[in-house]
Protein backbone atom coordinates (compact mmCIF):
# COMPACT_ATOMS: atom_id res chain seq x y z
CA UNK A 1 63.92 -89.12 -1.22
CA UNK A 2 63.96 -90.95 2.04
CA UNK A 3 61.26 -92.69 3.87
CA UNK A 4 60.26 -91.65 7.10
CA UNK A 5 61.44 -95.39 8.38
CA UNK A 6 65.21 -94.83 6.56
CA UNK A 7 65.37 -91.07 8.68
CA UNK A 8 64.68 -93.08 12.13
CA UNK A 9 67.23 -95.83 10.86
CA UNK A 10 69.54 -93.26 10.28
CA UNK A 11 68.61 -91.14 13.39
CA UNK A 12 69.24 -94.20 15.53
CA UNK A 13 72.05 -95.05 14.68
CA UNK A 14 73.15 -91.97 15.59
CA UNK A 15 75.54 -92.37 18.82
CA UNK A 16 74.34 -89.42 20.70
CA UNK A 17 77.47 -88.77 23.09
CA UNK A 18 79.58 -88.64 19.99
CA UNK A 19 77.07 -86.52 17.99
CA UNK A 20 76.69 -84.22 21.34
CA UNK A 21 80.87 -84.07 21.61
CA UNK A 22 81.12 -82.78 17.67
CA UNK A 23 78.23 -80.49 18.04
CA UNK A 24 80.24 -79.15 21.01
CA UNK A 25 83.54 -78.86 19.88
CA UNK A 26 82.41 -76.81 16.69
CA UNK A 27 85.72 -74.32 16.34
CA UNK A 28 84.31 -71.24 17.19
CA UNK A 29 86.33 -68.09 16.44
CA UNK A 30 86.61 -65.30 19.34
CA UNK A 31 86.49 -61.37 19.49
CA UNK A 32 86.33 -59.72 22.52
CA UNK A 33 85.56 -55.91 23.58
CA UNK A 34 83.67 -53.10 24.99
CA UNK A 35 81.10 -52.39 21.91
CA UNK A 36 80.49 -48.97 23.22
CA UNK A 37 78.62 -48.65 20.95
CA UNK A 38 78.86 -51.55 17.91
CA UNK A 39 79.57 -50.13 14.97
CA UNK A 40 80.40 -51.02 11.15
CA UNK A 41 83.86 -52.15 12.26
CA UNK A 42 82.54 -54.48 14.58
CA UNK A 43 79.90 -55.69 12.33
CA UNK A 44 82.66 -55.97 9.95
CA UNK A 45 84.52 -58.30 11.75
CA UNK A 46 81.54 -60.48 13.24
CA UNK A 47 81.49 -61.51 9.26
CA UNK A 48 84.71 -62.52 9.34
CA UNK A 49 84.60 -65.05 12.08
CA UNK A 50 83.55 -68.84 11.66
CA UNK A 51 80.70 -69.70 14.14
CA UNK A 52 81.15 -66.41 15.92
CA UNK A 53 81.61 -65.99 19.85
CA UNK A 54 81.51 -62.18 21.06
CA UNK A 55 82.86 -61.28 24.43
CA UNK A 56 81.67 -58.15 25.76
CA UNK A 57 84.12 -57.20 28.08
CA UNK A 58 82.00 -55.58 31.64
CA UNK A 59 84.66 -55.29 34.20
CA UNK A 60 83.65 -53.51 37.73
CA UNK A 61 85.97 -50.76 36.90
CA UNK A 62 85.34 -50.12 33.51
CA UNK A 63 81.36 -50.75 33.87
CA UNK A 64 81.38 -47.22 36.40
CA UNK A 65 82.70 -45.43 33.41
CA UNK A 66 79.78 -44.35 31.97
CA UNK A 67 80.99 -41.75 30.23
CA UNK A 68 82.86 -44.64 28.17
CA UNK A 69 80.17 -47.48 28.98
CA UNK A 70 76.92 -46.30 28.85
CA UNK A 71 75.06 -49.19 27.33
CA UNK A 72 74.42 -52.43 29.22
CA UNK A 73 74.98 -55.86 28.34
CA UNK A 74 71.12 -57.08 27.72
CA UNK A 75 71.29 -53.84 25.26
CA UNK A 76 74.34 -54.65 23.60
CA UNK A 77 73.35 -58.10 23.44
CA UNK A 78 70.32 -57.28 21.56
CA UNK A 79 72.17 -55.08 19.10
CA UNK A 80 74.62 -57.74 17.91
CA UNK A 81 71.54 -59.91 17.70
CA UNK A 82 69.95 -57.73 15.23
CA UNK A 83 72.73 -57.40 12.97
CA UNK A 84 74.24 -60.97 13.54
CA UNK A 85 71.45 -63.36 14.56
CA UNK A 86 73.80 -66.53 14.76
CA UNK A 87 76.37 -64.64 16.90
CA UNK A 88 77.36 -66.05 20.51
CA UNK A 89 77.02 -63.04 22.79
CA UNK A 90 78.41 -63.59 26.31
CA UNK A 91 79.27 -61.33 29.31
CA UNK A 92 82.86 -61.28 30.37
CA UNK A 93 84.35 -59.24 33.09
CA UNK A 94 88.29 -59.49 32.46
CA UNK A 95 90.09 -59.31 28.54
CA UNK A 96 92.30 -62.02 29.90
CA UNK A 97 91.90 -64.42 26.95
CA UNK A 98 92.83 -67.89 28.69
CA UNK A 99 90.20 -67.38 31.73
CA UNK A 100 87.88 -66.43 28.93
CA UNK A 101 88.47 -69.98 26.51
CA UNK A 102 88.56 -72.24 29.32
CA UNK A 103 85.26 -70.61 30.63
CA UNK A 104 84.11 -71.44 26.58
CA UNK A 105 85.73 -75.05 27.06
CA UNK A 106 83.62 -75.87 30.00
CA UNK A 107 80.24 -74.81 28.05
CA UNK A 108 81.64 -77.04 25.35
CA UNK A 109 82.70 -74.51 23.07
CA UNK A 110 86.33 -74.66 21.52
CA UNK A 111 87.96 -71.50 20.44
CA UNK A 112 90.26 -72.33 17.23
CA UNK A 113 90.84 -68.31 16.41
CA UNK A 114 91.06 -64.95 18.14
CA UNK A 115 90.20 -61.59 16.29
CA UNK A 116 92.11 -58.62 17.61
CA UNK A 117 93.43 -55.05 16.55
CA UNK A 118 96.98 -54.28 16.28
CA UNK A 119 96.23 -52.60 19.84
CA UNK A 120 95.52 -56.35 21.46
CA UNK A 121 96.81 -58.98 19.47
CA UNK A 122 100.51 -59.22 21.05
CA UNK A 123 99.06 -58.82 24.62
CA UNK A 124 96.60 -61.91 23.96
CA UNK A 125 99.46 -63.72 22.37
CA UNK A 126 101.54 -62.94 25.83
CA UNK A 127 98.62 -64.12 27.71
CA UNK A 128 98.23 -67.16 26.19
CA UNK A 129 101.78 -68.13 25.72
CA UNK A 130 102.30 -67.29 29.72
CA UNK A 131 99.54 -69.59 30.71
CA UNK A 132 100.59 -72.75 28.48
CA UNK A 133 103.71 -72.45 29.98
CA UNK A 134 102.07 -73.27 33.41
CA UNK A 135 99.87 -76.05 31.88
CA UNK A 136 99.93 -79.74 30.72
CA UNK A 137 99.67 -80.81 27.06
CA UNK A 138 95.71 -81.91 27.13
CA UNK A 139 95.00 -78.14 28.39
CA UNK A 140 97.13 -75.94 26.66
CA UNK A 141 95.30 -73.29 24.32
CA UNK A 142 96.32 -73.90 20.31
CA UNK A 143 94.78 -70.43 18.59
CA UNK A 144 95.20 -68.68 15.42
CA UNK A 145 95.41 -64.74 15.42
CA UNK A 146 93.79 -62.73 12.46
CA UNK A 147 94.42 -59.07 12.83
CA UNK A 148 91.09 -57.02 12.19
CA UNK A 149 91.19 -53.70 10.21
CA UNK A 150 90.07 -50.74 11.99
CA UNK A 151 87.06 -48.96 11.00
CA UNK A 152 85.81 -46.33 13.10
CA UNK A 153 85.66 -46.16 16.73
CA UNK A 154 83.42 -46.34 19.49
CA UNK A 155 84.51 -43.39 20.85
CA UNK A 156 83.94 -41.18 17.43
CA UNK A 157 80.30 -43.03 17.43
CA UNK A 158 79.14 -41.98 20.98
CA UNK A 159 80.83 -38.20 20.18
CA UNK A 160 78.46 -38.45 17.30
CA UNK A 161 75.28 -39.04 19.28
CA UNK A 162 76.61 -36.62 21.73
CA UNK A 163 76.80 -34.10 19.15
CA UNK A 164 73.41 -34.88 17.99
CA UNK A 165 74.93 -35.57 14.74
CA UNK A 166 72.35 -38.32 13.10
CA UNK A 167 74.19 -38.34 9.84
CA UNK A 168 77.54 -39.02 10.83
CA UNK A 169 76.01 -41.50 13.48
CA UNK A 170 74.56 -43.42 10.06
CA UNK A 171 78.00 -43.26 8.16
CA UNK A 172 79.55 -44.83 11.19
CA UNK A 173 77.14 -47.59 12.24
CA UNK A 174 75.41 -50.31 10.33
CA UNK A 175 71.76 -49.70 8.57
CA UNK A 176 70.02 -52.34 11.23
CA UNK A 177 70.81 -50.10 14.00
CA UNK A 178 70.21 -46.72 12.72
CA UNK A 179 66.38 -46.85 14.48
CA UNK A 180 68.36 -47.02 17.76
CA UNK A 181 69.31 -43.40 17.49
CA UNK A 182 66.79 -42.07 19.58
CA UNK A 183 67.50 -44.97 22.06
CA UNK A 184 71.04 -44.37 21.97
CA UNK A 185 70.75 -40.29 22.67
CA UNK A 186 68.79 -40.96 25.92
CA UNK A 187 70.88 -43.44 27.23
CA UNK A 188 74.22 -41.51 26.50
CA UNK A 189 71.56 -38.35 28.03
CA UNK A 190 71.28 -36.27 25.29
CA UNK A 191 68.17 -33.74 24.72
């Protein structure tokens, strides 16, 4: 066991702009969507990522959609936070993936892996190669891509709560959020 003097020794010596840059530069691994609502897929692949950053994708078009969007971001957020407490939640309003990681970059987070569906995964890929094309060495994006399963969908979930149907709603979305049914139902305005 250490003394208190050896932990301020050590603590000291400590060079804080290095310590600050490694804290900082943690690889982080990416998914980005809708969430409309989460569900076990998405839960599913939030445990699957390495220091976990979660895009939640609220375009102007898109967000008018409420048919297709009805929950907000501060909801959402709070949702992810009760399943994944750890998990970097941030607001996004385009899925183009290089605005996105150099947006990360200059909060001093470095994306090392992006989690996708078959759906996504080549478009990000085109994305990505198309901008480091345009860009220098130092600023070029170097990702992995990891292919997610699919689950359920978002879509099947809010038909669910539209239907009133609690127990499919529970077979489709994890445990923790299955006392935000009644929230849910009003916000997607069913009686």
């Amino acid at each position: 066991m250490k003394s208190f003097k050896e932990y301020i020794m050590i603590l000291e010596a400590i060079d804080p702009e290095k310590y600050e840059d490694a804290v900082k530069s943690k690889p982080t691994s990416l998914f980005l969507g809708r969430l409309q609502p989460i569900h076990n897929g998405h839960s599913a692949i939030i445990k699957m990522m390495k220091n976990p950053v979660v895009g939640i994708v609220k375009g102007a078009k898109s967000s008018q959609d409420k048919e297709r969007n009805p929950f907000d971001f501060k909801y959402q957020e709070k949702l992810l936070k009760m399943l994944h407490p750890s998990v970097n939640v941030i607001e996004v309003k385009t899925g183009y993936i290089p605005d996105l990681i150099n947006t990360l970059r200059k909060g001093g987070i470095e994306s090392s892996e992006i989690l996708a569906g078959d759906d996504r995964i080549n478009g990000y890929k085109k994305q990505i190669e198309g901008f480091n094309k345009q860009m220098p060495d130092e600023k070029k994006i170097n990702v992995t891509f990891k292919t997610t399963p699919r689950v359920t969908s978002a879509s099947k979930v809010r038909e669910l709560i539209r239907a009133d149907d609690e127990k499919g709603f529970q077979k489709e979305v994890p445990k923790q959020l299955w006392k935000e049914w009644e929230t849910m139902k009003t916000k997607l305005g069913v009686k």
